[in-house]
Protein backbone atom coordinates (compact mmCIF):
# COMPACT_ATOMS: atom_id res chain seq x y z
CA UNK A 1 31.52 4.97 -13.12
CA UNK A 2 29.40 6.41 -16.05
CA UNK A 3 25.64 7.12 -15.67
CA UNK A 4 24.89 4.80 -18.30
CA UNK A 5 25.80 1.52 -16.28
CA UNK A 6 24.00 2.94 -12.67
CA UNK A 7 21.20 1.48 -12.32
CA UNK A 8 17.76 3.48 -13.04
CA UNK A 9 15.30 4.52 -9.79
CA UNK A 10 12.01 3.67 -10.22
CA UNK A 11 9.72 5.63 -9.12
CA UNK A 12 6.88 5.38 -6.95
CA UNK A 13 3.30 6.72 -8.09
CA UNK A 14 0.52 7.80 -5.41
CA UNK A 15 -1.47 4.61 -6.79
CA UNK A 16 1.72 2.65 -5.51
CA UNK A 17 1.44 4.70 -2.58
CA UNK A 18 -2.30 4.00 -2.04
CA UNK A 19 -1.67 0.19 -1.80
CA UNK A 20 0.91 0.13 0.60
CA UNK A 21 0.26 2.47 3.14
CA UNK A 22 -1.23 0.91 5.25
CA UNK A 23 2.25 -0.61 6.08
CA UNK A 24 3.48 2.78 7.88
CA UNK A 25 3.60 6.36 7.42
CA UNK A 26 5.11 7.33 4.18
CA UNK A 27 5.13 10.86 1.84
CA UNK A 28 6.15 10.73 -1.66
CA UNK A 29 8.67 13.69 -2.79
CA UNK A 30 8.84 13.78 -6.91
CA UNK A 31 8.81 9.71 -7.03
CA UNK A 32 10.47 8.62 -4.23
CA UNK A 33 8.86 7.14 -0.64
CA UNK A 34 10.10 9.06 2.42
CA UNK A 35 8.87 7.13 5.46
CA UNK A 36 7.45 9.15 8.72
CA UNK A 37 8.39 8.44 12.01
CA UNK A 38 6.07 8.78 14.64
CA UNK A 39 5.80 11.76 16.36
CA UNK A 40 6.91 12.58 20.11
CA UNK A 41 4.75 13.24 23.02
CA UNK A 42 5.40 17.18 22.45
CA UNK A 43 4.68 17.28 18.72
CA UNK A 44 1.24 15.25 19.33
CA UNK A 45 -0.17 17.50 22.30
CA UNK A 46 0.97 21.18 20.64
CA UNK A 47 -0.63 19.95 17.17
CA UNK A 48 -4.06 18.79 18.71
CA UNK A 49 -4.40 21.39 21.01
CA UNK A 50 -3.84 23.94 17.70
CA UNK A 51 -5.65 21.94 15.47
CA UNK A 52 -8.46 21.32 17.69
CA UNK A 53 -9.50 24.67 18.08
CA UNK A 54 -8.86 25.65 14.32
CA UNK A 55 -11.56 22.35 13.58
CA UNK A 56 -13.97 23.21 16.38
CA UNK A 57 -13.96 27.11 14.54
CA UNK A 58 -14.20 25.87 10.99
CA UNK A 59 -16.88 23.43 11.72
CA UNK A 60 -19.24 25.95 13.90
CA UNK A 61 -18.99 28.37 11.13
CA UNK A 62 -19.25 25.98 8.30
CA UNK A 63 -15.95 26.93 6.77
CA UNK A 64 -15.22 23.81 5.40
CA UNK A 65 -13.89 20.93 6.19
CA UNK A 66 -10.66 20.35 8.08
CA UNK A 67 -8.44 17.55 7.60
CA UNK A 68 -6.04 14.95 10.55
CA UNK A 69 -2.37 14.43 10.49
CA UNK A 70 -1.42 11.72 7.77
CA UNK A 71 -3.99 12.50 5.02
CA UNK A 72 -2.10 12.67 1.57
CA UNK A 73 -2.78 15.66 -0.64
CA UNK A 74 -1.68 14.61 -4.13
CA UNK A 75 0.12 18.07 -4.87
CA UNK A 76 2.36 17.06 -7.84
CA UNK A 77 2.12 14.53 -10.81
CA UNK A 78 4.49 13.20 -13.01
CA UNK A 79 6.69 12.24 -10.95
CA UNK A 80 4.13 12.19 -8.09
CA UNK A 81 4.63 14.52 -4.77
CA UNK A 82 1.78 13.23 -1.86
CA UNK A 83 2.42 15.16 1.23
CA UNK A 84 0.58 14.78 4.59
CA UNK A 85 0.96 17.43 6.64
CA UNK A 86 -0.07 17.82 10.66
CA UNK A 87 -3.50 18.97 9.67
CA UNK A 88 -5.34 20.71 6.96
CA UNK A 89 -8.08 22.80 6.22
CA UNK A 90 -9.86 23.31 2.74
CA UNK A 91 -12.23 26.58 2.29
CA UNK A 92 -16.13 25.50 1.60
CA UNK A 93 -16.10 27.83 -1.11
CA UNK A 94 -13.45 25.72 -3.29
CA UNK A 95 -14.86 22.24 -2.60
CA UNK A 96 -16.09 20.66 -6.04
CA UNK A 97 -17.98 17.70 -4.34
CA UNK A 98 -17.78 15.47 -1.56
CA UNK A 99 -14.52 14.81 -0.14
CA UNK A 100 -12.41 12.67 -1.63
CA UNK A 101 -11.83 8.54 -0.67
CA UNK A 102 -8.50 8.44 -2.00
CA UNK A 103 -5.39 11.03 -1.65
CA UNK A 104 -6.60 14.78 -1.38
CA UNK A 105 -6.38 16.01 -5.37
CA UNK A 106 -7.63 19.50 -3.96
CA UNK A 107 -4.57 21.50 -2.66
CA UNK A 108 -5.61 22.65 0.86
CA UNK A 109 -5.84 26.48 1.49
CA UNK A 110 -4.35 26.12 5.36
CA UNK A 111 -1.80 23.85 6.65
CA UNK A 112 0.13 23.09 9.74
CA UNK A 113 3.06 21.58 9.85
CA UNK A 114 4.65 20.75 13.59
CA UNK A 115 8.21 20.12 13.65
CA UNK A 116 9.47 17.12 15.37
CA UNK A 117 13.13 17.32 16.98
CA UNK A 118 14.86 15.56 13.97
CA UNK A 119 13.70 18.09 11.20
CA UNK A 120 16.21 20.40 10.17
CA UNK A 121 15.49 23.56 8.80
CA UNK A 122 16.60 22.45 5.23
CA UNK A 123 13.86 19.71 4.94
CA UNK A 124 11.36 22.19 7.08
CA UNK A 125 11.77 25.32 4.41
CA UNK A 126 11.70 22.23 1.41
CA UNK A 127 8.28 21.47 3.27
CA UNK A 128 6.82 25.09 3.16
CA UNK A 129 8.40 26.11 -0.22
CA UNK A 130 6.74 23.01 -1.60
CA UNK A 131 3.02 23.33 -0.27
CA UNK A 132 3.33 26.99 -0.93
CA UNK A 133 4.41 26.25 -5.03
CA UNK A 134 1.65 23.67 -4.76
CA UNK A 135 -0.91 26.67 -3.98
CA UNK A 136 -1.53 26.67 -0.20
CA UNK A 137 -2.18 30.23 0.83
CA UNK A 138 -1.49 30.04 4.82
CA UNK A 139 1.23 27.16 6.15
CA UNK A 140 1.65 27.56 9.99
CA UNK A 141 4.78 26.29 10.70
CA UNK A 142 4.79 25.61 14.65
CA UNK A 143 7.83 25.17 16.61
CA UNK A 144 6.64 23.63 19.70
CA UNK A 145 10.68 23.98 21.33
CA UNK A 146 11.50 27.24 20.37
CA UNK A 147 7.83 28.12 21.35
CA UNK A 148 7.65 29.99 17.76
CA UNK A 149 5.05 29.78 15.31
CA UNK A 150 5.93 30.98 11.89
CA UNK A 151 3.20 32.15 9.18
CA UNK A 152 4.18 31.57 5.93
CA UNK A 153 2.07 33.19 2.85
CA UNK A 154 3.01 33.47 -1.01
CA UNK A 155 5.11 35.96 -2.08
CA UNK A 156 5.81 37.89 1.73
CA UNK A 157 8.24 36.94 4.24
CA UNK A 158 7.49 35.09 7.02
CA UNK A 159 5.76 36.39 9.83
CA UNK A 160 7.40 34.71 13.37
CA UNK A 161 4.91 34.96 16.17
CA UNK A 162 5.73 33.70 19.86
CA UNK A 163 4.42 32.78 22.92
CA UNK A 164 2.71 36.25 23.77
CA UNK A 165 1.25 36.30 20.26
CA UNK A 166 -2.07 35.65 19.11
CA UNK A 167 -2.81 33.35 15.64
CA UNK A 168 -5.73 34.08 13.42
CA UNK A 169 -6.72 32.66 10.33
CA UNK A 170 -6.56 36.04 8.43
CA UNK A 171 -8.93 35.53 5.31
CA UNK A 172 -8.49 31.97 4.63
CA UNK A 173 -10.13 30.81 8.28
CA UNK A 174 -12.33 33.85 9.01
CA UNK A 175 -12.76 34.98 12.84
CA UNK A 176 -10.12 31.95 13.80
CA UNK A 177 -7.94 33.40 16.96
CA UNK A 178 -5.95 31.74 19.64
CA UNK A 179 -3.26 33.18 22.06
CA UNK A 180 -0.27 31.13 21.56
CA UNK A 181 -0.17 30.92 25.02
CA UNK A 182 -2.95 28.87 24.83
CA UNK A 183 -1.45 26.14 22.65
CA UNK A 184 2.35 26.37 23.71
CA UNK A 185 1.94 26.79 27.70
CA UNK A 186 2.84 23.57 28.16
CA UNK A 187 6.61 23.43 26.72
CA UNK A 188 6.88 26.32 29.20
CA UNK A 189 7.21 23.57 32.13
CA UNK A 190 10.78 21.90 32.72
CA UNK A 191 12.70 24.50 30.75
């Protein structure tokens, strides 16, 4: 078959995306809708219990404000990439007004992103590479079954801390530090 008679995608714009979802949990890669499925029981404890102390730090020291799982960050236009990762944080000093009511158009300066059982490391390292091109400086990549937590910056190699590591925020979530143990104790049980 030529490419002439295939028929032509169309693509799907973040104001498409704003109308519609409501309807599930959907990010949009370069045009095209890539629905979410819900997370496990494991992924949802071992991102609050991270997340939750990252927010409670950023908000006593007036960092800035911190973002939940499924808020879109309009990263890429033309064809439109929104992403939503696990949680988010943006620094104080780049905010430009109040926040935002539709899809994030600032790109965050911290991420996490928790991987669920069905990711494979393809579509996790597409993930990283793409908020790290988009101009996140820190993604935390957390692997709550390995019990690994990998620290991904521009330009260095990733940094793969474990269970008997501690996380800190380095200079884009000042004074931020938590044992690992702290967030991944849990996934020690039953294994």
């Amino acid at each position: 078959m030529d490419t002439l008679s295939q028929p032509l995608k169309t693509l799907v714009t973040a104001d498409d995306l704003a109308r519609f979802s409501d309807d599930g949990h959907y990010e949009l890669i370069r045009g095209e809708l890539r629905e979410m499925a819900p997370a496990g029981a494991e992924h949802g404890h071992t991102l609050i219990t991270l997340s939750g102390f990252a927010t409670v730090h950023a908000v006593l020291h007036d960092l800035g404000p911190c973002f939940g799982a499924e808020t879109g960050f309009w990263i890429e236009r033309d064809p439109d990439t929104v992403l939503a990762p696990d949680w988010a944080f943006i620094s104080k000093a780049r905010l430009r007004g109040p926040i935002e009511r539709g899809f994030n158009t600032l790109v965050p300066d911290l991420v996490l992103e928790t991987r669920s059982p069905g990711d494979t490391a393809p579509e996790v390292a597409a993930k990283v590479e793409r908020w790290l091109s988009a101009g996140v400086r820190i993604v935390w990549e957390l692997d709550p079954k390995r019990q690994v937590l990998m620290v991904h910056r521009p330009g260095s190699p990733p940094v793969r801390l474990g269970i008997d590591d501690t996380l800190d925020g380095g200079d884009v979530l000042p004074g931020f530090s938590i044992p690992l143990r702290r967030v991944l104790a849990h996934t020690l049980k039953g294994r």
